[in-house]
N, C-alpha and C. Protein backbone atom coordinates (compact mmCIF):
# COMPACT_ATOMS: atom_id res chain seq x y z
N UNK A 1 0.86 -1.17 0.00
CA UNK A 1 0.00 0.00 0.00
C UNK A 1 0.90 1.23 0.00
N UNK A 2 0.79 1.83 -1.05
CA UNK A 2 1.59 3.38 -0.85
C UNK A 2 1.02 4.65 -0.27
N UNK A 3 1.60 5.41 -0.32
CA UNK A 3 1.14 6.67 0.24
C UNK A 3 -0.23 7.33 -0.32
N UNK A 4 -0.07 7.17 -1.67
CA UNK A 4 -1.27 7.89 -2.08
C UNK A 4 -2.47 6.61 -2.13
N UNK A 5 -2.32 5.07 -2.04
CA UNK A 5 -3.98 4.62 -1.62
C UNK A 5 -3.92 4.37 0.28
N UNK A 6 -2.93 5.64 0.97
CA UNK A 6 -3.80 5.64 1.99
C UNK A 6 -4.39 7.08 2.29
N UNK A 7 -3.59 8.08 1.59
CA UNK A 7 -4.36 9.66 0.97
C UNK A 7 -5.73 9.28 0.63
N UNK A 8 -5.70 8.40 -0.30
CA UNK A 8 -7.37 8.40 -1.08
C UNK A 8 -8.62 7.20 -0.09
N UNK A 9 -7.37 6.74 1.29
CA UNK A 9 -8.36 6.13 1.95
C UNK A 9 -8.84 7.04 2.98
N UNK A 10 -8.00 7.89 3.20
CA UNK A 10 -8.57 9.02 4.14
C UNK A 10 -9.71 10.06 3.69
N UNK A 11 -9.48 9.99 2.67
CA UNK A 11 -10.43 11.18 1.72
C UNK A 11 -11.80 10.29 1.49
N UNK A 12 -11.31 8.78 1.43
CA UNK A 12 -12.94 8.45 1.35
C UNK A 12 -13.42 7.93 2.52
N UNK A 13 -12.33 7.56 3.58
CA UNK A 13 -13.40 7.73 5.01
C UNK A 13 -14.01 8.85 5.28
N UNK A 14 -12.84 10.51 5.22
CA UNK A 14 -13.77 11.78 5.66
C UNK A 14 -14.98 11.50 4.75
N UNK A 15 -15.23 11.56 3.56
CA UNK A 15 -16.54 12.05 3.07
C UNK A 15 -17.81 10.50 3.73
N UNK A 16 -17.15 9.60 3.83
CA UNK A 16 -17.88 8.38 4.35
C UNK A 16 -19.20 8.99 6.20
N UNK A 17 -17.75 9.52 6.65
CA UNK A 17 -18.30 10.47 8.10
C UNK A 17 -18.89 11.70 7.68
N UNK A 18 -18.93 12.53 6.53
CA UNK A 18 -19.35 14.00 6.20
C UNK A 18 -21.08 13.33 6.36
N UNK A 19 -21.27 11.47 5.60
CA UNK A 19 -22.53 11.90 5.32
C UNK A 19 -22.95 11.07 6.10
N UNK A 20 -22.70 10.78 7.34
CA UNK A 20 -22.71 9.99 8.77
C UNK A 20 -23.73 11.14 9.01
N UNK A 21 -22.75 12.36 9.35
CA UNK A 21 -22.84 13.84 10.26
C UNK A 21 -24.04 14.19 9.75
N UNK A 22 -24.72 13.96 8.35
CA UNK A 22 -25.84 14.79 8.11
C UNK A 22 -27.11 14.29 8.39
N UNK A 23 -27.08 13.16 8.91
CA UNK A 23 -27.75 12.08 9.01
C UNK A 23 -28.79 12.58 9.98
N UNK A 24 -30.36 12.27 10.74
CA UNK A 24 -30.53 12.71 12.02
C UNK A 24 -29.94 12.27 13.13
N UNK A 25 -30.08 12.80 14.11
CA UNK A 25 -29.55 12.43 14.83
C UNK A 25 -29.73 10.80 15.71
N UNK A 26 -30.94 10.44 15.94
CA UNK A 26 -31.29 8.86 15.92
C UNK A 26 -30.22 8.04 15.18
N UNK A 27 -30.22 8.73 13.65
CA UNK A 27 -29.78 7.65 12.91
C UNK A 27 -28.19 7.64 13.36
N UNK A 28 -27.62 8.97 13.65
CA UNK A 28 -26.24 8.45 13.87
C UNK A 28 -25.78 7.76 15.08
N UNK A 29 -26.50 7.83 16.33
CA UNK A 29 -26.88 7.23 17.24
C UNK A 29 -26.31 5.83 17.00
N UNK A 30 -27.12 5.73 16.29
CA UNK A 30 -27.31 3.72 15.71
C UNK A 30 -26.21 3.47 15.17
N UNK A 31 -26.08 4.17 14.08
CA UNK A 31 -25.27 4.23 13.19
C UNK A 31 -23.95 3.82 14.01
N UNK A 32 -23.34 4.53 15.10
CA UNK A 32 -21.83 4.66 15.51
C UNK A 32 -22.05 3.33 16.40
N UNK A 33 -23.35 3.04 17.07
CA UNK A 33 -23.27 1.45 17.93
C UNK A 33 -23.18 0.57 16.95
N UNK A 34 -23.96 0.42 15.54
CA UNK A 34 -23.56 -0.24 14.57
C UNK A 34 -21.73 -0.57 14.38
N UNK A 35 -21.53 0.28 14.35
CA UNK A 35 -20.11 0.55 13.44
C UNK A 35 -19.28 0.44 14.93
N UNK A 36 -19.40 0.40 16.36
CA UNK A 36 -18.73 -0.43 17.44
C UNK A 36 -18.99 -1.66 17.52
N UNK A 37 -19.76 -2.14 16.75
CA UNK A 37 -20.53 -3.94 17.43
C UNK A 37 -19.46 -4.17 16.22
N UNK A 38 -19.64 -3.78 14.81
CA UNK A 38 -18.84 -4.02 13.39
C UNK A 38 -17.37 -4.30 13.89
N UNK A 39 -16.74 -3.24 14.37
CA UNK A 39 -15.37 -3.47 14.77
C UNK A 39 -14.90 -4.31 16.20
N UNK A 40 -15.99 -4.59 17.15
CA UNK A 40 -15.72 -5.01 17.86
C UNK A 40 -15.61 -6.95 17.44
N UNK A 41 -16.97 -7.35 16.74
CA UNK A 41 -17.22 -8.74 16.04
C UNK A 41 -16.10 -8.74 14.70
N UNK A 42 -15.55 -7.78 14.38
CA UNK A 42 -14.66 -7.69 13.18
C UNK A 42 -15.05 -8.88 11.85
N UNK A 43 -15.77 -8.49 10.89
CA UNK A 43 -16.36 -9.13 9.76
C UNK A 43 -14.72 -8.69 8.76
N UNK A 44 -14.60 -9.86 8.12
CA UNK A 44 -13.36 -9.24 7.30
C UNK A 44 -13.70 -8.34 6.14
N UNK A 45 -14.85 -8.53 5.64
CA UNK A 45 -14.86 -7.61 4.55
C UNK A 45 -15.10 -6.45 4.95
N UNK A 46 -15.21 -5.84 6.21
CA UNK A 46 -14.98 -4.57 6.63
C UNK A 46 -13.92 -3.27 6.64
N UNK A 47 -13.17 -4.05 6.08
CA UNK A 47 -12.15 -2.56 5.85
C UNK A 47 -11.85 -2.35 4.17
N UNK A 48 -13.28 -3.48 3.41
CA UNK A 48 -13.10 -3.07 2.14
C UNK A 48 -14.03 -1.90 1.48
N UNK A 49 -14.81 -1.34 3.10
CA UNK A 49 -15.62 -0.18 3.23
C UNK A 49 -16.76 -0.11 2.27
N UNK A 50 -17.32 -1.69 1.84
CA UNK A 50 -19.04 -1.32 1.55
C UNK A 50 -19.61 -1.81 2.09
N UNK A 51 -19.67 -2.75 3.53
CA UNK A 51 -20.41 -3.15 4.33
C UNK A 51 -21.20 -1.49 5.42
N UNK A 52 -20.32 -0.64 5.40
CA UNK A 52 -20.61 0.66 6.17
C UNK A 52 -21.08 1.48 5.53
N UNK A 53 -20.55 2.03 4.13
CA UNK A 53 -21.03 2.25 3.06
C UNK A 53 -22.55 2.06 3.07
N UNK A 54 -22.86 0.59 2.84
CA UNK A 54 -24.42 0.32 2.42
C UNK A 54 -25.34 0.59 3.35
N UNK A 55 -24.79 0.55 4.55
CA UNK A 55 -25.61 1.02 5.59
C UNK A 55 -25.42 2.50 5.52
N UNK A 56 -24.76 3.49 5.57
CA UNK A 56 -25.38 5.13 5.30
C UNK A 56 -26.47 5.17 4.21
N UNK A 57 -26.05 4.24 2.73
CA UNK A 57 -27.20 4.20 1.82
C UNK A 57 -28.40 3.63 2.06
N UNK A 58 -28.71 2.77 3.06
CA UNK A 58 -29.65 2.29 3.35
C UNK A 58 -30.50 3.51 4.45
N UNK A 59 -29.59 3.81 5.33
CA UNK A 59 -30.35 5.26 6.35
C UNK A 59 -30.62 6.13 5.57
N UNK A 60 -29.90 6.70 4.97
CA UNK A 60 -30.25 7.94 3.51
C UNK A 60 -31.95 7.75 3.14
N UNK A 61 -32.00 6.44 2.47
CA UNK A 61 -33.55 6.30 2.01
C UNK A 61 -34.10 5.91 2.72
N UNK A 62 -33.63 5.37 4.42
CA UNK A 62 -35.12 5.62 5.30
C UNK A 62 -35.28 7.17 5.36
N UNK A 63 -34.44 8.15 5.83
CA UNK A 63 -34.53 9.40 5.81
C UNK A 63 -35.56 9.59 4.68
N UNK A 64 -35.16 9.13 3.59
CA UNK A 64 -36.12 9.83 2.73
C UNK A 64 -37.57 9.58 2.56
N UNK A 65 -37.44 8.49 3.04
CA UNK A 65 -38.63 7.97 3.07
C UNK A 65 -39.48 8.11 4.41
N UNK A 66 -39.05 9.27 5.24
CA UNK A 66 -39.62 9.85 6.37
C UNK A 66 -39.60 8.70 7.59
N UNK A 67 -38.78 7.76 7.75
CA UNK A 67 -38.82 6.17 8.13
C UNK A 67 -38.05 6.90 9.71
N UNK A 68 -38.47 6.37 10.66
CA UNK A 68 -37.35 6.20 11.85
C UNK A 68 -36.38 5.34 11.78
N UNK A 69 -35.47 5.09 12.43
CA UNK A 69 -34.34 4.02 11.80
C UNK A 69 -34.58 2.81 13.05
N UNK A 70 -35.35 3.15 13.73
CA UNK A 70 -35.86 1.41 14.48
C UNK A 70 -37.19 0.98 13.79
N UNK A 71 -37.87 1.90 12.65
CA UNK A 71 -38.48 1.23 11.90
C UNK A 71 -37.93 0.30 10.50
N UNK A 72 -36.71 0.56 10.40
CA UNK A 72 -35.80 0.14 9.12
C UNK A 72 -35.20 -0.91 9.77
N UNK A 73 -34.84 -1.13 10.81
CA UNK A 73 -33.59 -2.17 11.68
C UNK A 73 -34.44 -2.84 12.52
N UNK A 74 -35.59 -2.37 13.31
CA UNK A 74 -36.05 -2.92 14.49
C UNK A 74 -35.07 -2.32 15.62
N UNK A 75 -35.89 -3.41 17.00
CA UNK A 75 -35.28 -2.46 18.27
C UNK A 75 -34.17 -3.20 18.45
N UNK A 76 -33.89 -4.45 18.16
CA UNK A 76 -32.53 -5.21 18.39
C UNK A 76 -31.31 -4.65 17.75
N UNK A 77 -30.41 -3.73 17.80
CA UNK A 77 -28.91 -3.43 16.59
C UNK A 77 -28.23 -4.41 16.07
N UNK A 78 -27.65 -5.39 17.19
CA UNK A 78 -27.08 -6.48 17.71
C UNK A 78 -27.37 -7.92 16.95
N UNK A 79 -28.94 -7.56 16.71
CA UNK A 79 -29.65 -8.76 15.83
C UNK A 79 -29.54 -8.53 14.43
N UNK A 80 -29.67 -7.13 14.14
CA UNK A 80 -29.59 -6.66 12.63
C UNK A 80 -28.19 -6.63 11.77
N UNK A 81 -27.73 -6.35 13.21
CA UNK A 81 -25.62 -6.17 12.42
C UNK A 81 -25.00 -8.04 12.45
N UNK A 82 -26.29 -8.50 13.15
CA UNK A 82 -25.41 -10.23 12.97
C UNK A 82 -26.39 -11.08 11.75
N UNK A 83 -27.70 -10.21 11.51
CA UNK A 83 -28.55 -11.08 9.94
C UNK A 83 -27.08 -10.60 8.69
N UNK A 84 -26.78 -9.02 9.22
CA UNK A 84 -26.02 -8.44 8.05
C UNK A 84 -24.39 -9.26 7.46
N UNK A 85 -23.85 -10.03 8.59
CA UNK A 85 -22.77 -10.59 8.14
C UNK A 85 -22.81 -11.96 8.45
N UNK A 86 -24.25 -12.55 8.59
CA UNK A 86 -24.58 -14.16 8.80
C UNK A 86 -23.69 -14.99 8.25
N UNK A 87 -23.51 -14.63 6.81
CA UNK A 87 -22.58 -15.70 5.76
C UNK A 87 -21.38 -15.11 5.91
N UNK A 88 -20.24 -14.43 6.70
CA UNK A 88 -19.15 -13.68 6.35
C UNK A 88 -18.20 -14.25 7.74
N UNK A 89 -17.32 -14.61 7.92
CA UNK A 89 -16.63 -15.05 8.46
C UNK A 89 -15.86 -13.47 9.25
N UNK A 90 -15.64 -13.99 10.07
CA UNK A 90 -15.40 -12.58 11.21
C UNK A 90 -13.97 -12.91 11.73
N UNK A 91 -13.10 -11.90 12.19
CA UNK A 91 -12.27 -12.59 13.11
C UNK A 91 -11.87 -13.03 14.09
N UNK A 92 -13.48 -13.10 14.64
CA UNK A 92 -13.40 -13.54 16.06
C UNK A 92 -13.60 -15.09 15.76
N UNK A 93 -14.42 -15.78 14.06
CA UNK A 93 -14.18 -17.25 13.78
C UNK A 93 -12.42 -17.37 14.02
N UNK A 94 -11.79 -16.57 13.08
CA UNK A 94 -10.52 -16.88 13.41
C UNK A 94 -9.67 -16.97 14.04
N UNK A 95 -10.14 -16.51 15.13
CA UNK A 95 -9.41 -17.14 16.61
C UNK A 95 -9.85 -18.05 17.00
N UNK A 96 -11.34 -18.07 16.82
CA UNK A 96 -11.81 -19.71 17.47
C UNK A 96 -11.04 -20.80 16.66
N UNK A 97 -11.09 -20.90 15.49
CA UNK A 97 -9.81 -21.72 14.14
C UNK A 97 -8.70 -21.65 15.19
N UNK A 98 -8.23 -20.81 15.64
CA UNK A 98 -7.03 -20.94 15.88
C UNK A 98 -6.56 -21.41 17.39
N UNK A 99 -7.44 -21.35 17.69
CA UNK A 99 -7.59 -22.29 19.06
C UNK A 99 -7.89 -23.85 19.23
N UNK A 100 -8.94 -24.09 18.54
CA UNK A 100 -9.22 -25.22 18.29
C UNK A 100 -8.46 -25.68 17.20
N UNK A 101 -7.91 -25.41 16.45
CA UNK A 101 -7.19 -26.12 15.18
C UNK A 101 -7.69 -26.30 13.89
N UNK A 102 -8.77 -26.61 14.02
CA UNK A 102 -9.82 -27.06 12.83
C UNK A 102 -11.16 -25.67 12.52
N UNK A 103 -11.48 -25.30 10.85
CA UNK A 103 -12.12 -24.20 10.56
C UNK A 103 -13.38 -24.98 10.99
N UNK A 104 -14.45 -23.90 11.72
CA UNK A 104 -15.33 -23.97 11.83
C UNK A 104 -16.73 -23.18 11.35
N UNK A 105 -17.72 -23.73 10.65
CA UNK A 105 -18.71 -22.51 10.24
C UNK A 105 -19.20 -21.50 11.16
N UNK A 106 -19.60 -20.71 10.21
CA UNK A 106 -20.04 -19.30 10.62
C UNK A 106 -21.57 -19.69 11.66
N UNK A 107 -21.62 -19.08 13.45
CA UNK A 107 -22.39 -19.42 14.13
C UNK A 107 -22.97 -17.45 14.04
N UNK A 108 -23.72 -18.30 14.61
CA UNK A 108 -25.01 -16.71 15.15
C UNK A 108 -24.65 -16.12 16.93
N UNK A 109 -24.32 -14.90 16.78
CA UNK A 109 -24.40 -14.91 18.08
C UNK A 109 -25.36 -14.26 19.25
């Protein structure tokens, strides 16, 4: 990775947070417990930045669609951010792999 694709990763996280910030306020609420449960369960395709991505696009058109965002998600976060990476291997599987020895499928938590 050189200098300039981590310039152009900074430039597309700021604008990623510009349209966090415009968001209501509910939604960013969610939004940032979302995006702590995300990094805390660590999904690997997460730092290829359209798992976070799709979720501002998805709040955007509840916004537009005059929607509350526990009408778009429900009241569970926790339940919605684990339907969202059901099939995606996390790296908390990969420590369990690496403890036990042998890969194991993707569980619900």
């Amino acid at each position: 990775m050189g200098i300039q694709d981590v310039i152009e990763g900074k430039k597309q996280w700021r604008a990623h947070v510009a349209r966090v910030k415009v968001l209501p306020p509910d939604y960013q609420i969610v939004y940032k417990e979302m995006q702590k449960y995300f990094f805390k369960v660590g999904p690997i395709g997460l730092a290829d930045g359209t798992l976070l991505s799709g979720i501002v696009d998805f709040f955007e058109e509840g916004v537009a669609a005059g929607k509350g965002v526990l009408e778009l998600i429900g009241n569970d976060v926790a339940a919605f951010c684990d339907d969202l990476i059901k099939d995606s291997r996390t790296y908390a599987d990969i420590y369990q792999e690496s403890l036990s020895g042998k890969p194991r499928g993707r569980s619900r938590r």
